[in-house]
Protein backbone atom coordinates (compact mmCIF):
# COMPACT_ATOMS: atom_id res chain seq x y z
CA UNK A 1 -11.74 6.57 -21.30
CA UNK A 2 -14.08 9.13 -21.37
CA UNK A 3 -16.96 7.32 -21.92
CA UNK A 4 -16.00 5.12 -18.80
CA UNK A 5 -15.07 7.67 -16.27
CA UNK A 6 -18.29 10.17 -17.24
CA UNK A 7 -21.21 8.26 -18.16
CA UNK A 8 -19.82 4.68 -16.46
CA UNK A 9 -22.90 2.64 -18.24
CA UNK A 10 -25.82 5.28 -17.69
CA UNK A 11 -23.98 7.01 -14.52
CA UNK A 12 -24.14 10.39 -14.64
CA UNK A 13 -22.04 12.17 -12.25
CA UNK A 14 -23.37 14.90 -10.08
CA UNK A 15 -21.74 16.57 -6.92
CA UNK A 16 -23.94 14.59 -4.67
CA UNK A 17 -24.84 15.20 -0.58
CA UNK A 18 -21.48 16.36 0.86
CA UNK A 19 -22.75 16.98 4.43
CA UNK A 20 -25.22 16.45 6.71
CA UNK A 21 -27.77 18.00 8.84
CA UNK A 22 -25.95 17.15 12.09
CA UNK A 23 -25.26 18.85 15.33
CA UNK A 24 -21.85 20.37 16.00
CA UNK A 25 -20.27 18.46 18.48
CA UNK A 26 -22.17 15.59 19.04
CA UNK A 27 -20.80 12.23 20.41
CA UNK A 28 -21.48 9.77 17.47
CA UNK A 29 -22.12 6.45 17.81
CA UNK A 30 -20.31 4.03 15.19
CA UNK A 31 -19.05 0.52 14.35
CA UNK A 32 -16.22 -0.57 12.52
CA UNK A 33 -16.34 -3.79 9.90
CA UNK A 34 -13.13 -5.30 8.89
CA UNK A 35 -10.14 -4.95 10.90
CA UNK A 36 -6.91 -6.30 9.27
CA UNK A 37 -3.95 -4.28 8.22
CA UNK A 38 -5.92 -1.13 6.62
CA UNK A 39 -8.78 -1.46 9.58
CA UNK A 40 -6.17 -1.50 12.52
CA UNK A 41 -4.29 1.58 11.06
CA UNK A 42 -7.98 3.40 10.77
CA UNK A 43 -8.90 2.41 14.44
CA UNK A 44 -5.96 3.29 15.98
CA UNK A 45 -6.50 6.96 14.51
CA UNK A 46 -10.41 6.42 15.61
CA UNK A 47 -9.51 5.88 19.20
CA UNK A 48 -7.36 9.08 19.29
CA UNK A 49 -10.43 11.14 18.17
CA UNK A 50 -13.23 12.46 20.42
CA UNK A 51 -16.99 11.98 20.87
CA UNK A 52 -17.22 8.37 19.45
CA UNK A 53 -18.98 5.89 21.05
CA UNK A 54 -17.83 2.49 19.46
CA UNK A 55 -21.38 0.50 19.21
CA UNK A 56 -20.10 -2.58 16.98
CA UNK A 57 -17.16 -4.26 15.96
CA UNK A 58 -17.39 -7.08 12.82
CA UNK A 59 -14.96 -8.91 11.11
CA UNK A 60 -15.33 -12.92 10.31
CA UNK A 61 -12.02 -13.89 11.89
CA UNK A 62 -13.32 -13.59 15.06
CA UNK A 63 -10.50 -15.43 17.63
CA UNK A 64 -7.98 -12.53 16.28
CA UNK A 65 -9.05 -9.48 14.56
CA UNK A 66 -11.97 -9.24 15.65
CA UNK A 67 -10.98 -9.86 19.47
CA UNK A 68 -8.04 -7.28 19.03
CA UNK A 69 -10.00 -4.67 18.24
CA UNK A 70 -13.05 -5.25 20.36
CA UNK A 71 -10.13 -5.44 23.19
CA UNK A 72 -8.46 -2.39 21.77
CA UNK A 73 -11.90 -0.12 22.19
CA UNK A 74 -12.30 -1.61 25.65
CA UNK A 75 -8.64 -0.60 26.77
CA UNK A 76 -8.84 2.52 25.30
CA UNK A 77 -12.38 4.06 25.72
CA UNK A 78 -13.53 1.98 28.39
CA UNK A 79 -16.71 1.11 25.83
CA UNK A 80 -17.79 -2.46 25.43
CA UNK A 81 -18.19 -2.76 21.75
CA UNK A 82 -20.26 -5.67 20.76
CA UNK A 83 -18.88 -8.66 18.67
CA UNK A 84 -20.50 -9.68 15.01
CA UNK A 85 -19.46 -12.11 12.39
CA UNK A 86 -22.36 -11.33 9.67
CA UNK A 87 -22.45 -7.58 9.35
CA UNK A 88 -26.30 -8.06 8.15
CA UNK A 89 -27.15 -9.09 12.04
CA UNK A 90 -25.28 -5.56 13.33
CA UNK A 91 -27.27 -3.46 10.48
CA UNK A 92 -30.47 -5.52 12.13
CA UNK A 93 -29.96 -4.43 15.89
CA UNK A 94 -27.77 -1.45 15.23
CA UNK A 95 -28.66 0.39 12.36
CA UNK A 96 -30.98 2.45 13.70
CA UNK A 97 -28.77 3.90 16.78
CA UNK A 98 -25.91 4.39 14.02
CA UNK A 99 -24.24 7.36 12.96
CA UNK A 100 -21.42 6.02 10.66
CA UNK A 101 -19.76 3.20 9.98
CA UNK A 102 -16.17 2.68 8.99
CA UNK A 103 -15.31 -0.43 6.48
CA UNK A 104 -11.99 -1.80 5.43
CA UNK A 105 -12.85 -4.87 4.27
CA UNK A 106 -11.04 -6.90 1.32
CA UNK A 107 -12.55 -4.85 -2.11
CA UNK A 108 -14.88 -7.59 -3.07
CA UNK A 109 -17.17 -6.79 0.07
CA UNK A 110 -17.07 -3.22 -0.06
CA UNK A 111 -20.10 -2.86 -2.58
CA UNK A 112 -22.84 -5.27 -1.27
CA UNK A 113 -21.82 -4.07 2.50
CA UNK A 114 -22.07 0.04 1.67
CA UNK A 115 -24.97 -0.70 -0.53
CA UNK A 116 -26.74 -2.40 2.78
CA UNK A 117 -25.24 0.27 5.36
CA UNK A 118 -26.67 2.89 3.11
CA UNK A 119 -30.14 1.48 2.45
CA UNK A 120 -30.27 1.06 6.22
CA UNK A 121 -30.15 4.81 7.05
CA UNK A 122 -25.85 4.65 8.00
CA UNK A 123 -23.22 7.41 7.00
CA UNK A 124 -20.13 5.34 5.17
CA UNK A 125 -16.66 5.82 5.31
CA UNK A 126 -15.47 2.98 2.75
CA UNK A 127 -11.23 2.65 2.06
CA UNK A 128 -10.44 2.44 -1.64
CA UNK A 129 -10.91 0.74 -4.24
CA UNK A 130 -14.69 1.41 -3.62
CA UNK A 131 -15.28 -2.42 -5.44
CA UNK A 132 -13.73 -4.84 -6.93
CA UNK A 133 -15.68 -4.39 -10.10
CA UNK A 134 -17.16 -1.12 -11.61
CA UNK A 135 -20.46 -2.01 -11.02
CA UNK A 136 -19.94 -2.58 -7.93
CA UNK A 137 -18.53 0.53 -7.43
CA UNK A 138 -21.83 2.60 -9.33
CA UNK A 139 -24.36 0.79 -7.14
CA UNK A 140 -22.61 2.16 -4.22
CA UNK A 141 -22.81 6.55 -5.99
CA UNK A 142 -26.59 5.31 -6.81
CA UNK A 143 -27.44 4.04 -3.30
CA UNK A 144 -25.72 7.01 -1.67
CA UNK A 145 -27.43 9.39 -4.10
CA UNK A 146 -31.15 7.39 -3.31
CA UNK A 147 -30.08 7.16 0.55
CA UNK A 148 -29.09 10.97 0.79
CA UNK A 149 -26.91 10.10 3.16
CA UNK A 150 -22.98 10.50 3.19
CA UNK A 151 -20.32 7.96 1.27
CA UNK A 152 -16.70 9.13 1.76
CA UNK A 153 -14.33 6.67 -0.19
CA UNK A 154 -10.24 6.07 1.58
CA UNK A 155 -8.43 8.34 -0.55
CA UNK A 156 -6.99 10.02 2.76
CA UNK A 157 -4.43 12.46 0.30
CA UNK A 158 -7.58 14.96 -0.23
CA UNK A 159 -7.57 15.60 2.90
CA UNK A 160 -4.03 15.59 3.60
CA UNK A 161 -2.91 19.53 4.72
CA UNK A 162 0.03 19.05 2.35
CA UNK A 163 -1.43 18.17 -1.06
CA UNK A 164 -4.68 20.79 -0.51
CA UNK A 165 -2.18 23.11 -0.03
CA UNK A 166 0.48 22.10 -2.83
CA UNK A 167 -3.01 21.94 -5.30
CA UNK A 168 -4.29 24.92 -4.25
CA UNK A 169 -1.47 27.47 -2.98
CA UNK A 170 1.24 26.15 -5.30
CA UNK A 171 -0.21 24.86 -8.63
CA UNK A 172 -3.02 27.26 -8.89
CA UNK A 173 -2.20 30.21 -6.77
CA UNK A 174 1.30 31.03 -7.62
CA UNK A 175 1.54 28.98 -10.65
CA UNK A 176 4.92 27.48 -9.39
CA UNK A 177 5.55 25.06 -11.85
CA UNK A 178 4.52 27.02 -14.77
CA UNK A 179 2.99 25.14 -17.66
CA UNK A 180 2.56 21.28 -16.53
CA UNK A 181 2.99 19.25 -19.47
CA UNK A 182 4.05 16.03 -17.91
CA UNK A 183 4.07 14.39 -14.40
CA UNK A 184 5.66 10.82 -13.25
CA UNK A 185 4.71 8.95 -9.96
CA UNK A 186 5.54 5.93 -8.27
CA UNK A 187 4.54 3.31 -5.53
CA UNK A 188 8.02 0.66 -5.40
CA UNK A 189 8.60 -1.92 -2.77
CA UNK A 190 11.04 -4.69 -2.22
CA UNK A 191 10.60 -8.14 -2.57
CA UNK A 192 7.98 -9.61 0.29
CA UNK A 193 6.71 -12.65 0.12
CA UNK A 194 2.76 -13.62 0.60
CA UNK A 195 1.40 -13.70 4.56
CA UNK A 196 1.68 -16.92 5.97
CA UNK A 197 -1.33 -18.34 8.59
CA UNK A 198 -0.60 -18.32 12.03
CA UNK A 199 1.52 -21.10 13.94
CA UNK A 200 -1.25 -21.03 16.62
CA UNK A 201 -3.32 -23.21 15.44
CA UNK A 202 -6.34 -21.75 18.08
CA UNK A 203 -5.73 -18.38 15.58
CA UNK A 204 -6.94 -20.65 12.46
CA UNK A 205 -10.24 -20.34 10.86
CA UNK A 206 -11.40 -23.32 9.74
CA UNK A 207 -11.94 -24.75 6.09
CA UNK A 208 -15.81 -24.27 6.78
CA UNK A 209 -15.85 -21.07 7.82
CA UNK A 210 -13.80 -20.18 5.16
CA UNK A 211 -15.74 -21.69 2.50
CA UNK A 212 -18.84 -19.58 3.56
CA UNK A 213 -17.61 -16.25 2.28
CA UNK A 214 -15.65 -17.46 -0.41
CA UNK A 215 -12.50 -18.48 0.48
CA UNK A 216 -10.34 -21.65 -0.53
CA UNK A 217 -8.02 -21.76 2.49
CA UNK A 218 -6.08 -19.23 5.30
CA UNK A 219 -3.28 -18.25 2.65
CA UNK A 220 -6.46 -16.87 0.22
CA UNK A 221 -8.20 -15.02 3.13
CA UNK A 222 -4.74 -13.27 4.30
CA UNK A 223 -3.40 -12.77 0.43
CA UNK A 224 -6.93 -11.48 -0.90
CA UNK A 225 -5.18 -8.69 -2.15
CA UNK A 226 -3.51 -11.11 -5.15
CA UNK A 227 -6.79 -12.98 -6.32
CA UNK A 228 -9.49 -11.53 -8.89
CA UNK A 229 -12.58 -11.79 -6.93
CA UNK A 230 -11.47 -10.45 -4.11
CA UNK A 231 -9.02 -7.51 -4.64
CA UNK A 232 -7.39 -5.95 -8.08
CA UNK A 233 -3.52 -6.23 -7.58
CA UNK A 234 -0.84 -3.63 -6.83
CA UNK A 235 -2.79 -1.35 -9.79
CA UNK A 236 -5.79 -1.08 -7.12
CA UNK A 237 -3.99 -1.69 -3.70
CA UNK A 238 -1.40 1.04 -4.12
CA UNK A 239 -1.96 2.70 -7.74
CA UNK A 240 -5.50 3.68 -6.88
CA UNK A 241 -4.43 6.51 -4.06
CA UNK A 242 -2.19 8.25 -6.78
CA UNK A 243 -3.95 7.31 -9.74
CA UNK A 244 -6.98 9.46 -7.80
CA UNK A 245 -4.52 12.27 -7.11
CA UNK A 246 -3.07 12.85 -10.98
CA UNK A 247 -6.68 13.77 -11.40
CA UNK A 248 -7.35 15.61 -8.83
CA UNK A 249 -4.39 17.74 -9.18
CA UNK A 250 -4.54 18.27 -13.24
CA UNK A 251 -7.67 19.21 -12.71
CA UNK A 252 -9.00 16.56 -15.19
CA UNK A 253 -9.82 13.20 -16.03
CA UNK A 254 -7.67 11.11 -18.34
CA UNK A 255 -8.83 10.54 -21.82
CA UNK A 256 -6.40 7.38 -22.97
CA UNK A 257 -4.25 4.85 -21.05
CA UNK A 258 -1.64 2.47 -22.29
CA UNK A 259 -0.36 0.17 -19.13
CA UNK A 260 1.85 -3.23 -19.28
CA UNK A 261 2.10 -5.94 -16.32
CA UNK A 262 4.44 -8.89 -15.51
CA UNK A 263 3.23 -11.61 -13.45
CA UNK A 264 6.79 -12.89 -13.78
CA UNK A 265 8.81 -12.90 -10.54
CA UNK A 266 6.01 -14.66 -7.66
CA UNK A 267 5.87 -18.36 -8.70
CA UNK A 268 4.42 -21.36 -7.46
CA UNK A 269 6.61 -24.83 -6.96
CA UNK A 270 5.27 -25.28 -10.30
CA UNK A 271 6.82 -22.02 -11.54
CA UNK A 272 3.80 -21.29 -12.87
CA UNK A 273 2.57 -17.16 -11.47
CA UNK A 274 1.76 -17.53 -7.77
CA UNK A 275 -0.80 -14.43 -8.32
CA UNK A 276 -3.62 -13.78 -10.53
CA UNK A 277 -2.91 -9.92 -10.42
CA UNK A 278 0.28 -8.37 -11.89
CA UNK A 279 3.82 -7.88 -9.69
CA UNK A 280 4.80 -4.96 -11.74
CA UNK A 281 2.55 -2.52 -13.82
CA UNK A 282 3.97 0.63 -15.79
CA UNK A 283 0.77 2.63 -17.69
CA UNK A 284 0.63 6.05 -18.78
CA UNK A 285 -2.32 8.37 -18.82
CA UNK A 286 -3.26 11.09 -21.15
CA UNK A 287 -5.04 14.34 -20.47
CA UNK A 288 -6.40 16.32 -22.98
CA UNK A 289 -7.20 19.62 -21.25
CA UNK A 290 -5.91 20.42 -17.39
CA UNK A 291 -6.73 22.98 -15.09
CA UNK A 292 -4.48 25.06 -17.36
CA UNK A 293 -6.23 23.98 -20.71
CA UNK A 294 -2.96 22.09 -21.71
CA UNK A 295 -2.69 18.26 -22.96
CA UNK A 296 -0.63 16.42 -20.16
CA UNK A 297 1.09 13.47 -19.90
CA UNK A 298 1.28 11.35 -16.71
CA UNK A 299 3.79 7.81 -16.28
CA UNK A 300 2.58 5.99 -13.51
CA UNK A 301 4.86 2.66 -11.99
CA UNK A 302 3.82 -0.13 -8.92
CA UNK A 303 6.26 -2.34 -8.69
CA UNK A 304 6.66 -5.11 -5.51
CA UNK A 305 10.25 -6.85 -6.78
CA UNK A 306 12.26 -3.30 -6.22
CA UNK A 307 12.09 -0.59 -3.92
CA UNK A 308 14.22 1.27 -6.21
CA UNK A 309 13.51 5.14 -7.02
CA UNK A 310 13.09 6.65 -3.67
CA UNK A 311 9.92 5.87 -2.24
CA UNK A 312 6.67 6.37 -3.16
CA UNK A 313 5.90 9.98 -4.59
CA UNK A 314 3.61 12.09 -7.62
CA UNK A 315 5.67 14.49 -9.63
CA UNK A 316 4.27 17.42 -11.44
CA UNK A 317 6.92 18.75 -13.62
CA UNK A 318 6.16 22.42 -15.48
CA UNK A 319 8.68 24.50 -17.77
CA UNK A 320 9.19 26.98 -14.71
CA UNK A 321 9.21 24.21 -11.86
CA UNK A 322 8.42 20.91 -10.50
CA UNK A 323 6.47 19.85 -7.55
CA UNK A 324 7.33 16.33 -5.85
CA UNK A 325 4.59 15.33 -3.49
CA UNK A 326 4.95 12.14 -0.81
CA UNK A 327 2.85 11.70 2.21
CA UNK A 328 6.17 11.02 3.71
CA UNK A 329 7.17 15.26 4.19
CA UNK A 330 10.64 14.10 3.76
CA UNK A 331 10.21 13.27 0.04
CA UNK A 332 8.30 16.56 -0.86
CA UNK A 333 10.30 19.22 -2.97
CA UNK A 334 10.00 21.62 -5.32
CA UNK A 335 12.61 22.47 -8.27
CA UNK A 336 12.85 25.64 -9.76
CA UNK A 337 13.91 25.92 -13.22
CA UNK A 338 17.06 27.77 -14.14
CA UNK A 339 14.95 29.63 -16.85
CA UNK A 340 12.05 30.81 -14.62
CA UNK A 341 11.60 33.73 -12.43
CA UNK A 342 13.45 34.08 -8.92
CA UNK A 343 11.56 32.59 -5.84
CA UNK A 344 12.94 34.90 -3.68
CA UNK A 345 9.68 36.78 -3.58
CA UNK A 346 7.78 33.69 -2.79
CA UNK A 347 9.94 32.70 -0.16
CA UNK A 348 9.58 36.27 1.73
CA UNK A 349 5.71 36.18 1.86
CA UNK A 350 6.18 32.34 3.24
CA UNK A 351 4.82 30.56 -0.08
CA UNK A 352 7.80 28.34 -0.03
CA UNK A 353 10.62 27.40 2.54
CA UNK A 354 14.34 27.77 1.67
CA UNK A 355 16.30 26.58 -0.89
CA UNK A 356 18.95 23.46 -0.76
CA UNK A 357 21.79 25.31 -2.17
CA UNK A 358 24.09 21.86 -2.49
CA UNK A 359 22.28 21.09 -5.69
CA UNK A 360 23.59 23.35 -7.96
CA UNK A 361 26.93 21.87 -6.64
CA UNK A 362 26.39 18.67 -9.72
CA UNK A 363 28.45 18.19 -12.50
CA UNK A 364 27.11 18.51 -16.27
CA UNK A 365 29.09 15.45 -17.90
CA UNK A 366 27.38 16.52 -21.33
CA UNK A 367 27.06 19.85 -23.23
CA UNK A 368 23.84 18.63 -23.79
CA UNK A 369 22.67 18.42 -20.18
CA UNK A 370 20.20 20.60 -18.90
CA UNK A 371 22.33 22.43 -15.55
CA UNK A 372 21.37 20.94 -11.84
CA UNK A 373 18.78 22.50 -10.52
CA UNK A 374 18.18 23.38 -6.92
CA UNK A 375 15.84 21.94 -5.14
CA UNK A 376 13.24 24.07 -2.18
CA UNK A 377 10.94 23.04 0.51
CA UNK A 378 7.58 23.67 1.53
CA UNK A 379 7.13 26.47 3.99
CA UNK A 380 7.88 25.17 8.01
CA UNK A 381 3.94 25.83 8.73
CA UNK A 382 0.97 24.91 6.29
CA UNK A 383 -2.17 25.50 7.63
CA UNK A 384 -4.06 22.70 8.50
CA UNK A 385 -1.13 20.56 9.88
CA UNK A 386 -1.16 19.28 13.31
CA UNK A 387 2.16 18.52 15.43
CA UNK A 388 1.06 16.22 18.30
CA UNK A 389 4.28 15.91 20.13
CA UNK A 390 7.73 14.41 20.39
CA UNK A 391 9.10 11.17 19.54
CA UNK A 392 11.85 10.14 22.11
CA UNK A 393 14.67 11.25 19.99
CA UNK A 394 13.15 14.60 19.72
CA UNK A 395 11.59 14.44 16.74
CA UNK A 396 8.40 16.29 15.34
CA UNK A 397 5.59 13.58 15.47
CA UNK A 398 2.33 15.00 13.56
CA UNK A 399 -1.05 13.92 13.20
CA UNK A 400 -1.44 10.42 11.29
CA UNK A 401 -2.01 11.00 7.45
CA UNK A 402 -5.27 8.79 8.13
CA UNK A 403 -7.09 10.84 10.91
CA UNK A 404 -7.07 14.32 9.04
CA UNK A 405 -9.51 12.20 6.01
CA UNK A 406 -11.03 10.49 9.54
CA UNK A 407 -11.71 13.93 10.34
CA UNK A 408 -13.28 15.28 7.45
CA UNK A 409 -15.50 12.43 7.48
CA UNK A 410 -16.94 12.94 11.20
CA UNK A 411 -17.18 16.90 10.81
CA UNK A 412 -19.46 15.91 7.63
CA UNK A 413 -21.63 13.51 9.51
CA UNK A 414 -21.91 16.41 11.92
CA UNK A 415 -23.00 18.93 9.30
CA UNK A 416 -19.48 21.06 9.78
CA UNK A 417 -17.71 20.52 6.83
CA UNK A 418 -18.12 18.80 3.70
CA UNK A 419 -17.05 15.59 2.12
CA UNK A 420 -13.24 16.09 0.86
CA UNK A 421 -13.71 12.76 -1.14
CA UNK A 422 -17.24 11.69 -2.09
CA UNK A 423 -17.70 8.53 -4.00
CA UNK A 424 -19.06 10.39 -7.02
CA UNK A 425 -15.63 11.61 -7.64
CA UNK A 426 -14.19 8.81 -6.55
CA UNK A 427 -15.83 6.66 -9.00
CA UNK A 428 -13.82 8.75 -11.48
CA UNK A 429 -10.76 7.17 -10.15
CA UNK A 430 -12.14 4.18 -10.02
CA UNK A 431 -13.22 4.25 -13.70
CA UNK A 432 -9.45 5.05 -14.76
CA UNK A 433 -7.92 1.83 -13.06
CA UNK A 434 -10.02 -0.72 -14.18
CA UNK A 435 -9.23 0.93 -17.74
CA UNK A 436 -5.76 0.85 -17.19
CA UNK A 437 -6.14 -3.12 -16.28
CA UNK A 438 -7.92 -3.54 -19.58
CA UNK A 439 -4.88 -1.68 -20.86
CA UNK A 440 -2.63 -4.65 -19.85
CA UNK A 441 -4.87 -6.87 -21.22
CA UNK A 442 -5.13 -5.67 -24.44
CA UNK A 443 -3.33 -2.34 -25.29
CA UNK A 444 0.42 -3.31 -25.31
CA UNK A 445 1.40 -4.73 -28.70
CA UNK A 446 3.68 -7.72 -29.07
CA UNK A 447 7.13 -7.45 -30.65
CA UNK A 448 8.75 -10.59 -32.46
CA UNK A 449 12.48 -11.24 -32.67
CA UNK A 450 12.45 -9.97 -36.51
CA UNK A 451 11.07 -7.10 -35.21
CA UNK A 452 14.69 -6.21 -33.70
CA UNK A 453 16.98 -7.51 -36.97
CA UNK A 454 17.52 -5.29 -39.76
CA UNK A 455 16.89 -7.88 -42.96
């Protein structure tokens, strides 16, 4: 694992260019490539943000994604982005006018098209997994490195107000969790079939136009997620964000995984497994030394056939507390041991919110059972957080998770900040979930029936 995540075949990892010489300020001009489900959730934070100037927008189904979003700029901004199929022809009459571009393409893409955005002189702001492949993803640190210019990777959770301050305030600053010796996160979510193609028929792409980037038919192109040459599964579509944040929390990269899949429950007609990628993947990852210099232990679960367990959520469990982080707010808690040290002091300055007295309210049915333990929330104002408004019930409504990584990304390209997740640290996350695929592949060990009978 080490070898993987640190030298990754003759990559050496180095902090890389984390901002550039810009001007403060300055209206940028960009393009966007790729706008399905992750693209459309990154442009609609995009058009919400100032001083953009929307140059380009590509994507190869033209008659729907690409003519929502070129509509969507034009409504919006009042700018007339131009239309591209092959994202070589906008790097050809574009490039040189560009100050960033944004892709959210299926994985298999995001290599070669960084790679070219890169060579051609273009800031990138790539979503996650950076490829579908590890080489893939080390051609695109080495062309950012030889480019000098800036590569941020989708992992929107570093920039996220929340978890900077829960790493930095909470974990490190007031220690609030004491020693962390194990943590536990999840990603669940019910039973959803695969996308079907439009009834339309005029929304279609046809066979041939499929064919010429790869694709068998409409139900490929819309499931890419499922196949191996395109995308990498639930382990890369959802693990990846919190498999990236175990390390960046601990402090540390892993040094051994063990992981098991099932490709069990999504079947064909034929029954044989309607995806090549697992449905369900359980793996745990070992550290050897933390921020703390401790060994840790971290169980990681994506499941799609359950939404079971409350959400999605990373856990960092010490002898004196436990953090539970969520980008949903409403999931995050902290848990105070019975053995540690009062709060109350922590609460006073503001550290942390209240406490949710109604927990220590539960039953012990065993003499063995550790006693409830109360659970506390995060302080009502963390610096960084943005409330835009009201929803029409009243409700707070805050900045989208998205725009705050969006953000970071655009004040870099400006020279005002830094990069909160450049792709040489990325690749480090990278590195540990194509390991933990190879786990499935060939860690778990096989148990026979006589395995289970006492002879």
């Amino acid at each position: 694992m080490k070898t993987a995540s640190v030298a990754g075949g003759g990559l050496v990892l180095s902090s890389g260019m984390l901002k550039a010489a810009g001007a403060s300020g300055k209206k940028l001009n960009v393009a966007m490539v790729g706008v399905g489900a992750e693209g459309r959730v990154l442009l609609q934070s995009l058009l919400k943000l100032p001083n953009l100037n929307f140059v380009a927008i590509c994507d190869i189904w033209k008659s729907y994604a690409q003519r929502y979003a070129i509509a969507m700029v034009k409504k919006t901004l009042k700018q007339d982005a131009k239309g591209y199929e092959d994202y070589k022809l906008l790097i050809k009459n574009h490039a040189k006018d560009l100050d960033a571009v944004f892709i959210a393409t299926p994985d298999c893409w995001h290599a070669p098209m960084t790679v070219d955005f890169l060579e051609a002189g273009v800031n990138v702001y790539c979503e996650k997994m950076m490829s579908d492949t590890l080489e893939g993803a080390r051609k695109m640190v080495l062309a950012a490195r030889k480019s000098g210019k800036l590569l941020q990777i989708g992992h929107q959770r570093k920039s996220n107000p929340r978890y900077i301050y829960a790493r930095e305030k909470l974990l490190r600053g007031a220690s609030i969790c004491g020693n962390i010796m194990a943590c536990n996160g999840q990603w669940n979510r019910a039973v959803s079939f695969d996308l079907q193609p439009p009834k339309n028929q005029k929304y279609t792409m046809s066979t041939e136009e499929l064919n010429k980037y790869g694709y068998k038919n409409m139900h490929q192109f819309l499931n890419w997620r499922w196949y191996k040459g395109f995308g990498g599964g639930a382990i890369s579509d959802l693990g990846a964000h919190q498999i990236d944040i175990f390390g960046w929390m601990l402090g540390a990269r892993p040094s051994r995984v063990m992981a098991s899949g099932s490709r069990d429950y999504y079947k064909k007609p034929d029954g044989s497994p309607a995806h090549d990628w697992d449905d369900n993947v359980m793996c745990i990852f070992e550290f050897d030394k933390t921020f703390q210099g401790k060994k840790a232990q971290v169980f990681y679960q994506v499941l799609t056939t359950t939404s079971a367990g409350g959400g999605y959520f990373e856990s960092f469990m010490g002898d004196q507390g436990t953090l539970k982080m969520s980008e949903n707010p409403a999931l995050i808690k902290l848990f105070r041991e019975n053995n540690a040290p009062k709060w109350d002091t922590l609460i006073e300055e503001g550290v942390i919110g209240g406490s949710d007295a109604s927990g220590a309210s539960v039953k012990i049915a065993d003499s063995r059972e550790s006693a409830a333990l109360v659970s506390y929330n995060f302080p009502d104002k963390i610096p960084g957080v943005v409330v835009i408004g009201k929803d029409k019930d009243g409700n707070t409504v805050e900045k989208p998770i998205h725009m705050y990584h969006l953000e970071n990304f655009l004040g870099a390209v400006r020279g005002e900040n830094k990069l909160n997740c450049d792709a040489e640290h990325a690749y480090e996350a990278e590195a540990a979930v194509f390991k933990a695929r190879e786990a499935i592949e060939n860690g778990p060990l096989t148990f026979e029936e006589s395995d289970f009978v006492v002879s």
